[in-house]
PDB file of N, CA and C in Angstrom:
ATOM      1  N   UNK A   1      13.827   7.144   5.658  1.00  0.00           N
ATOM      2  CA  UNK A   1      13.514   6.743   7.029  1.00  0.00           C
ATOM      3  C   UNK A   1      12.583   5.540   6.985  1.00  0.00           C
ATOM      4  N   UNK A   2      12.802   4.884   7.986  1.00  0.00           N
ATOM      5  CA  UNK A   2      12.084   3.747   7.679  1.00  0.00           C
ATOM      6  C   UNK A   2      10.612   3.823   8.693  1.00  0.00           C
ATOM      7  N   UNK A   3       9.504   3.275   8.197  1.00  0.00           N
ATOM      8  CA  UNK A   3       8.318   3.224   9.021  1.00  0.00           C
ATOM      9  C   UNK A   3       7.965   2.430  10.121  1.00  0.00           C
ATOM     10  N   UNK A   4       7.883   2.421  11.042  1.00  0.00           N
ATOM     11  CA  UNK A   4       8.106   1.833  11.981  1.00  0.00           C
ATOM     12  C   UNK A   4       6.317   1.052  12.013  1.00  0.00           C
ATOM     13  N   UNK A   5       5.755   1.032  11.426  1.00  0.00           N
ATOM     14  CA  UNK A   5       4.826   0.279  11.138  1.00  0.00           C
ATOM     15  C   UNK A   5       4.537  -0.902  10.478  1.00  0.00           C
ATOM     16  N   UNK A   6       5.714  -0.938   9.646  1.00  0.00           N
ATOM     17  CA  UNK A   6       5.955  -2.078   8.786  1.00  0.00           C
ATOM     18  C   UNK A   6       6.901  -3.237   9.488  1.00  0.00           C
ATOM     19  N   UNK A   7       6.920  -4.372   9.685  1.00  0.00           N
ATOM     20  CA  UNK A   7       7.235  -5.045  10.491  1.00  0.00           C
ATOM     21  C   UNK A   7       8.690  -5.599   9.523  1.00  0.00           C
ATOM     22  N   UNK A   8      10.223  -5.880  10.244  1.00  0.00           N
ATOM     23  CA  UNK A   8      11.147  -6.525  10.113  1.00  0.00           C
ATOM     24  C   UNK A   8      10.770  -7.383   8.968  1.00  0.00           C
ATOM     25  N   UNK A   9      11.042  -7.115   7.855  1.00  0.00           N
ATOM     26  CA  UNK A   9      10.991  -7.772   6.376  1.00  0.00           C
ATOM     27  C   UNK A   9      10.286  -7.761   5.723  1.00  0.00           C
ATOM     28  N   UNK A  10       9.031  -7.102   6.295  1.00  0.00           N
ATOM     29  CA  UNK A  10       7.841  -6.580   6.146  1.00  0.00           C
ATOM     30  C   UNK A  10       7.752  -5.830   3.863  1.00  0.00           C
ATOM     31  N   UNK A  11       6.521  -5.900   3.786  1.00  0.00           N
ATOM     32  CA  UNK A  11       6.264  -5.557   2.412  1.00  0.00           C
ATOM     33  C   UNK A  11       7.203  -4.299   2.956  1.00  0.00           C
ATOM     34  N   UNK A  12       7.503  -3.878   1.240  1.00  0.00           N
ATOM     35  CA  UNK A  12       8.185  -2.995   0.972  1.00  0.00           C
ATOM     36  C   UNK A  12       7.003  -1.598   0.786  1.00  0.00           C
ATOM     37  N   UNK A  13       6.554  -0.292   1.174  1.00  0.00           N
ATOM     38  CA  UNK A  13       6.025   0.100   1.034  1.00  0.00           C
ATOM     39  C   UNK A  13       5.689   0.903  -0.117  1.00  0.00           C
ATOM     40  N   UNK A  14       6.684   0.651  -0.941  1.00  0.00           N
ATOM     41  CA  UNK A  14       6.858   0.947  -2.404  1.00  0.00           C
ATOM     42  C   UNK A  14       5.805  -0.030  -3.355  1.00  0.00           C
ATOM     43  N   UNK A  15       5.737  -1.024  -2.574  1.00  0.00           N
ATOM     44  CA  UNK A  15       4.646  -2.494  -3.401  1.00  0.00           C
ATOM     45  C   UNK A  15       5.697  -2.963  -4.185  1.00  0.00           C
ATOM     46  N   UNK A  16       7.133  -2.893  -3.677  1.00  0.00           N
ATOM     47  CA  UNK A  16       8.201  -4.088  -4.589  1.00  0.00           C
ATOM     48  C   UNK A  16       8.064  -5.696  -3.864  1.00  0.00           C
ATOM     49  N   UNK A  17       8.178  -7.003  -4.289  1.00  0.00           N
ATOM     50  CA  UNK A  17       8.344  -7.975  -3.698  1.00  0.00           C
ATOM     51  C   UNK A  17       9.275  -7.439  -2.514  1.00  0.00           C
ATOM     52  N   UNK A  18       8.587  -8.510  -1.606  1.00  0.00           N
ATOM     53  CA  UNK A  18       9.497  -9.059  -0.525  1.00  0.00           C
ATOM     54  C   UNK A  18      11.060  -9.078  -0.560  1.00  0.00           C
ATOM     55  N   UNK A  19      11.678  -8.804  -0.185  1.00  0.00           N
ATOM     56  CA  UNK A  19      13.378  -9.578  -0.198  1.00  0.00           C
ATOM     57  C   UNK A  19      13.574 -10.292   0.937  1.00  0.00           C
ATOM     58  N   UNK A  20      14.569 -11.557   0.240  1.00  0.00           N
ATOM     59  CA  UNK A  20      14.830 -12.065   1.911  1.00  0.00           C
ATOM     60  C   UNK A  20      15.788 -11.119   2.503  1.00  0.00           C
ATOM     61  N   UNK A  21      15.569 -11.148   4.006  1.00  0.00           N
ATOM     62  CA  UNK A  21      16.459 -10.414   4.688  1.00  0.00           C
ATOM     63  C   UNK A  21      16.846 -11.143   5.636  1.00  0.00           C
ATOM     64  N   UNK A  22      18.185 -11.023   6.585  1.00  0.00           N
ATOM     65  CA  UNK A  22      18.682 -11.413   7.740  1.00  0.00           C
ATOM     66  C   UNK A  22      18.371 -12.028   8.467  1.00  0.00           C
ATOM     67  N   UNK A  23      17.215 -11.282   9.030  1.00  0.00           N
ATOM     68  CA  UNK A  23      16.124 -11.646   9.921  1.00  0.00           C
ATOM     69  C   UNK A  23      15.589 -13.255   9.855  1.00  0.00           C
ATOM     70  N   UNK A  24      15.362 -13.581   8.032  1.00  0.00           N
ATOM     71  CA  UNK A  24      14.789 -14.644   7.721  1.00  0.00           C
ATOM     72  C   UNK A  24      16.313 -15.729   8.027  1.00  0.00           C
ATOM     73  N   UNK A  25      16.974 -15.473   8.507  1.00  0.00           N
ATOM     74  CA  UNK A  25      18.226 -16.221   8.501  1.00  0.00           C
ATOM     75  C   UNK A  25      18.756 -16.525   9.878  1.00  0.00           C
ATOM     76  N   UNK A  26      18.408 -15.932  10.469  1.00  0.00           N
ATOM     77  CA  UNK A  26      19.009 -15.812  11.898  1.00  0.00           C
ATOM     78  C   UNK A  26      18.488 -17.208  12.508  1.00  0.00           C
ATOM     79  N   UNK A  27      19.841 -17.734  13.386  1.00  0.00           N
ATOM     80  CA  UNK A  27      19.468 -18.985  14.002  1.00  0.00           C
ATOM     81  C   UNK A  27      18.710 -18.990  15.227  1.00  0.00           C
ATOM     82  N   UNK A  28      17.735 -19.995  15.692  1.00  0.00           N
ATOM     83  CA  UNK A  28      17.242 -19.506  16.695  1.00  0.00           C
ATOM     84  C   UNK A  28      17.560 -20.165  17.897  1.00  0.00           C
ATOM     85  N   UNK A  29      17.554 -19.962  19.008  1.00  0.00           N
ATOM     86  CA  UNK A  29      18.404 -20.552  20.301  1.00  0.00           C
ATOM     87  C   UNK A  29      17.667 -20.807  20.745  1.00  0.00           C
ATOM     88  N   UNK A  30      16.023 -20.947  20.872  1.00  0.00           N
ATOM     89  CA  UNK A  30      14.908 -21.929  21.375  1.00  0.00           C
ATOM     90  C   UNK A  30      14.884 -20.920  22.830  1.00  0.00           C
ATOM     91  N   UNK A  31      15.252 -19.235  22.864  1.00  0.00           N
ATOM     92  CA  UNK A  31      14.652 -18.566  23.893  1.00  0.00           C
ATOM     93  C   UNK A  31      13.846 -17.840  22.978  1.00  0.00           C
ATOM     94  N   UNK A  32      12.337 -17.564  23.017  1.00  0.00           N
ATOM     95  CA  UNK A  32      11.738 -16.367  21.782  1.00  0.00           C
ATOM     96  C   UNK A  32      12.134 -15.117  22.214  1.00  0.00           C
ATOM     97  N   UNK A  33      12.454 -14.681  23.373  1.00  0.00           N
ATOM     98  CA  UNK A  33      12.934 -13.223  23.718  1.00  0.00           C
ATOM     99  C   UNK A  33      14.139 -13.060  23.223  1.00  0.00           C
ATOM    100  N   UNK A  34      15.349 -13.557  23.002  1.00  0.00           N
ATOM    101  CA  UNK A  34      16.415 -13.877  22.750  1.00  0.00           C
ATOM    102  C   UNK A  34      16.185 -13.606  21.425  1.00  0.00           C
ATOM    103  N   UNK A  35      15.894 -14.267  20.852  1.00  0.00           N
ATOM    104  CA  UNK A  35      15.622 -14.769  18.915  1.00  0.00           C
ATOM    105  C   UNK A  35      15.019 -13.028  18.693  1.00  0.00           C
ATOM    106  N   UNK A  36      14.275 -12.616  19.479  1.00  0.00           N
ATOM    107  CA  UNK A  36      12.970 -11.474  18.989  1.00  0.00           C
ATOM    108  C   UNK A  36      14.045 -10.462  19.090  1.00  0.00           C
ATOM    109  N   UNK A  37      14.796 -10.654  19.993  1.00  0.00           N
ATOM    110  CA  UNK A  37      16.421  -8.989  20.721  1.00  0.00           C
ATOM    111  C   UNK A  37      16.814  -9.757  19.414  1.00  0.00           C
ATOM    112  N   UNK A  38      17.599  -9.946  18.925  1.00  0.00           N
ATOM    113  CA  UNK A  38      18.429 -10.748  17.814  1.00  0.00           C
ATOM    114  C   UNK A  38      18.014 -10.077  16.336  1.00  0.00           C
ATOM    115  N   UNK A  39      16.263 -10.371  16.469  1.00  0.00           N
ATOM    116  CA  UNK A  39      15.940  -9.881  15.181  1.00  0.00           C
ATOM    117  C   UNK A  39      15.894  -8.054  15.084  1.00  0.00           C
ATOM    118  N   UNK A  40      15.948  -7.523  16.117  1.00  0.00           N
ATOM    119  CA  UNK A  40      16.203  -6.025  15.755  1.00  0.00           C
ATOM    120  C   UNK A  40      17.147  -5.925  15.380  1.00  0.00           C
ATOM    121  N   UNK A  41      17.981  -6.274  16.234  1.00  0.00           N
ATOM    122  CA  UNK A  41      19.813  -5.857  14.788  1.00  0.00           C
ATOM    123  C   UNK A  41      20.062  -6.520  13.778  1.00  0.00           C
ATOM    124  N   UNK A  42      19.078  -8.038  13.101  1.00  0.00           N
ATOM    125  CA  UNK A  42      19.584  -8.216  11.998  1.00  0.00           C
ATOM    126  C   UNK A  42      19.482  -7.677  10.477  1.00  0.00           C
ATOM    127  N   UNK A  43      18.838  -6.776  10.406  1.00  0.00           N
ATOM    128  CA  UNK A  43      18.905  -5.435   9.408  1.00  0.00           C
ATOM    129  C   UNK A  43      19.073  -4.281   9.401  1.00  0.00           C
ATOM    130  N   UNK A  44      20.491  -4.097  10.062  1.00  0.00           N
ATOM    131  CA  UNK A  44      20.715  -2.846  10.705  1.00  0.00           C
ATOM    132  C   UNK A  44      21.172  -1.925   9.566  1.00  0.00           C
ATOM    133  N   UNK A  45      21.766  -2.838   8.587  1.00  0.00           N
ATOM    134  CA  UNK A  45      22.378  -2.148   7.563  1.00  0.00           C
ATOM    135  C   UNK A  45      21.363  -1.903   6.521  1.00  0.00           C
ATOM    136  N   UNK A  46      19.930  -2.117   6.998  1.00  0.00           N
ATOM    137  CA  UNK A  46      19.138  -1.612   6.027  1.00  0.00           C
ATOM    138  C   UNK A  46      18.053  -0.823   6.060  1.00  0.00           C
ATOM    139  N   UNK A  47      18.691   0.115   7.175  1.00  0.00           N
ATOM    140  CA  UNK A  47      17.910   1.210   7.963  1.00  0.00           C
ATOM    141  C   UNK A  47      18.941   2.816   7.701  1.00  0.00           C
ATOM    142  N   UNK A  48      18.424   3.925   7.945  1.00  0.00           N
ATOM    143  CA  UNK A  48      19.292   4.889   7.692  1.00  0.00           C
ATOM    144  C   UNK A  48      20.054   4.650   9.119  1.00  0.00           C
ATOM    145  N   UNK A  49      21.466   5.217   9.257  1.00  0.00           N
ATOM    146  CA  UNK A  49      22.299   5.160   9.993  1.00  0.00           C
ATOM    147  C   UNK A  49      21.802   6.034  11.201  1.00  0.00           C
ATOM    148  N   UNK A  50      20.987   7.144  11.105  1.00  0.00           N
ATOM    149  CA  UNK A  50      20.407   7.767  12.237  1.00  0.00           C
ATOM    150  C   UNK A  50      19.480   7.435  12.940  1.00  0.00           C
ATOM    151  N   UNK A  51      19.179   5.860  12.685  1.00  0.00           N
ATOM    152  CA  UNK A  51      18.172   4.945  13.469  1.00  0.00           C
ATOM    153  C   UNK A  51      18.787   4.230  13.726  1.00  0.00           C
ATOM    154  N   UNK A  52      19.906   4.005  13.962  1.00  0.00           N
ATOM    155  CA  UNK A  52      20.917   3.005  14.823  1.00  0.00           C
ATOM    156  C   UNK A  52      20.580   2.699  16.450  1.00  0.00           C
ATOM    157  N   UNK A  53      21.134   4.130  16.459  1.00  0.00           N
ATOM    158  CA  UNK A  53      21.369   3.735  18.187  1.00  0.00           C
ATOM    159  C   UNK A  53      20.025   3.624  18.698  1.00  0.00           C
ATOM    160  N   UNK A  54      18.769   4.021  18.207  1.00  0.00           N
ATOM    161  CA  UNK A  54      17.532   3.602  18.939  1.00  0.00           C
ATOM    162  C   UNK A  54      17.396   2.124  18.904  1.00  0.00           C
ATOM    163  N   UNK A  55      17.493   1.434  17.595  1.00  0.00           N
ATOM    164  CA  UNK A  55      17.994   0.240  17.010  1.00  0.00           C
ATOM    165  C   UNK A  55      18.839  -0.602  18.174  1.00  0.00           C
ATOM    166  N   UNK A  56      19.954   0.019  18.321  1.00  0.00           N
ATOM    167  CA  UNK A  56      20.791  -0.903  19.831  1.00  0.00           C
ATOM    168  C   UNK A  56      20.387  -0.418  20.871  1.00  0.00           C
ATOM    169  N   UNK A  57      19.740   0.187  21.221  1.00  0.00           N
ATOM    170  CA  UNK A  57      19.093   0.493  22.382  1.00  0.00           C
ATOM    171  C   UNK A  57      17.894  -0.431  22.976  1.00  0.00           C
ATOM    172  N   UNK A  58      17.201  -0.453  21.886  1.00  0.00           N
ATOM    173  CA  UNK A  58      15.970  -1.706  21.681  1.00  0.00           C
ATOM    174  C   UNK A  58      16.716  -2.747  21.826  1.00  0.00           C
ATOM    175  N   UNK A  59      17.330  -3.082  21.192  1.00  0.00           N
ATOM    176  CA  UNK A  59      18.204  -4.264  21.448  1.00  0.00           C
ATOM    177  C   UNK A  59      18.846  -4.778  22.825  1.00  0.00           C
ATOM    178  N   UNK A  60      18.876  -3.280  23.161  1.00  0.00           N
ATOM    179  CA  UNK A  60      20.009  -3.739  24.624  1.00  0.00           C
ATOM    180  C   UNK A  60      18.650  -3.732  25.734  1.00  0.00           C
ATOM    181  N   UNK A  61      17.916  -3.195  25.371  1.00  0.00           N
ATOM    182  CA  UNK A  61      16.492  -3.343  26.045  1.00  0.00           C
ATOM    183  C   UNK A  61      15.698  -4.707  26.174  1.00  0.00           C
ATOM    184  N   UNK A  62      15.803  -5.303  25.265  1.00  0.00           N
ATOM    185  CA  UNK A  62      14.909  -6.596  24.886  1.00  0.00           C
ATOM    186  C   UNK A  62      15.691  -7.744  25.326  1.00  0.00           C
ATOM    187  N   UNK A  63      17.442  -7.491  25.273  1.00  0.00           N
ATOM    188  CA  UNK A  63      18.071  -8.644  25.680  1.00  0.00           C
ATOM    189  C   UNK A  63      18.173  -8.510  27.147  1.00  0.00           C
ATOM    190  N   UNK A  64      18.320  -7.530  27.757  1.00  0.00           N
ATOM    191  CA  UNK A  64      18.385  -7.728  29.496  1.00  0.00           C
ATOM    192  C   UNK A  64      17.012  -7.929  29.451  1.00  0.00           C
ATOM    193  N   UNK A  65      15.756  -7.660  29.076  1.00  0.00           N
ATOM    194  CA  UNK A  65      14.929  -8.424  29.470  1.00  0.00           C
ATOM    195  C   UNK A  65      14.742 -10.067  29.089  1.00  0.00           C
ATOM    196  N   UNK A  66      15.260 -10.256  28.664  1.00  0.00           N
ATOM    197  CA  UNK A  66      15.525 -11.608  28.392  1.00  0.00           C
ATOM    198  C   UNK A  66      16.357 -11.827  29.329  1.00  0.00           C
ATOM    199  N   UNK A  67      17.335 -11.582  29.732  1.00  0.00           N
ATOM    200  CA  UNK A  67      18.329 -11.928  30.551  1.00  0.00           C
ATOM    201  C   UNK A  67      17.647 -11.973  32.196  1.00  0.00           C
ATOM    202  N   UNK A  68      16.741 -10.788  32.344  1.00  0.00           N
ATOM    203  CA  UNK A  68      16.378 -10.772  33.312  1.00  0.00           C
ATOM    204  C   UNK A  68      15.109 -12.225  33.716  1.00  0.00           C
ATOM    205  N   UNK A  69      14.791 -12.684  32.811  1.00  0.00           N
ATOM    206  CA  UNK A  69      13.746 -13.293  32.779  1.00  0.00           C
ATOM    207  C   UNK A  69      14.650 -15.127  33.113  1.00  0.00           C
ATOM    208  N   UNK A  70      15.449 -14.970  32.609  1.00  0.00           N
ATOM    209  CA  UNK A  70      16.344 -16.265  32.711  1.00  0.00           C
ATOM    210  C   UNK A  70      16.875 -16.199  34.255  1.00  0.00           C
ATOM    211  N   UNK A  71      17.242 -15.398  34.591  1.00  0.00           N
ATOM    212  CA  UNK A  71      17.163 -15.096  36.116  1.00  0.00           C
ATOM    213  C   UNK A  71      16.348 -15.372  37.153  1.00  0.00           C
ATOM    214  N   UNK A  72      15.296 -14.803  36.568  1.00  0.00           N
ATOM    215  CA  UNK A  72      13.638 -15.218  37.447  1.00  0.00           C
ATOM    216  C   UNK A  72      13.563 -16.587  37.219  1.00  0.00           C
ATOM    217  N   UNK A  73      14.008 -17.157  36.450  1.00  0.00           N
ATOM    218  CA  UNK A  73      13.641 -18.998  36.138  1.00  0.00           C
ATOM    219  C   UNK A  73      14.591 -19.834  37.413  1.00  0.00           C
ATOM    220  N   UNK A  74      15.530 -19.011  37.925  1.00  0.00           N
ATOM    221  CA  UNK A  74      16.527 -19.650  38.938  1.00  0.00           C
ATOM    222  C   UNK A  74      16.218 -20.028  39.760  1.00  0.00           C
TER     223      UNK A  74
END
C-alpha cells in the first residue's frame, strides 16, 4: 500500500534512490490545476490496484475543479 504521505515520486520509503517516474514526464498545458489532476493518474500503475478508483476519483475531482474554475474566468 502506498503512503499517502510521501508525495508523487517522492523518496522511496525503503531509502532506495529516487526513480524517474511519469509524473516527471508529463507535459504541461500552462493550467497548474490541470497539470496537478494529470499528475495523480500518472503513476497509476505504480500503486496497488485497490487504490485506483480513489486515484480516479481524485482525479475526476481536481479536473472539474479545474474545469469549473475555467468557467468562472468567462
Amino acid at each position: 500500500m502506498t503512503d499517502p504521505a510521501v508525495p508523487f515520486g517522492g523518496a522511496d520509503p525503503s531509502g532506495a534512490p529516487d526513480r524517474p517516474t511519469a509524473a516527471d514526464h508529463l507535459p504541461q498545458t500552462g493550467v497548474a490545476s490541470v497539470d496537478e489532476a494529470l499528475r495523480v493518474l500518472a503513476d497509476i500503475d505504480r500503486v496497488p490496484i485497490t487504490d485506483h478508483p480513489g486515484r480516479y476519483e481524485r482525479f475526476h475531482a481536481e479536473l472539474r475543479g479545474a474545469l469549473d474554475e475555467v468557467e468562472d474566468e468567462r
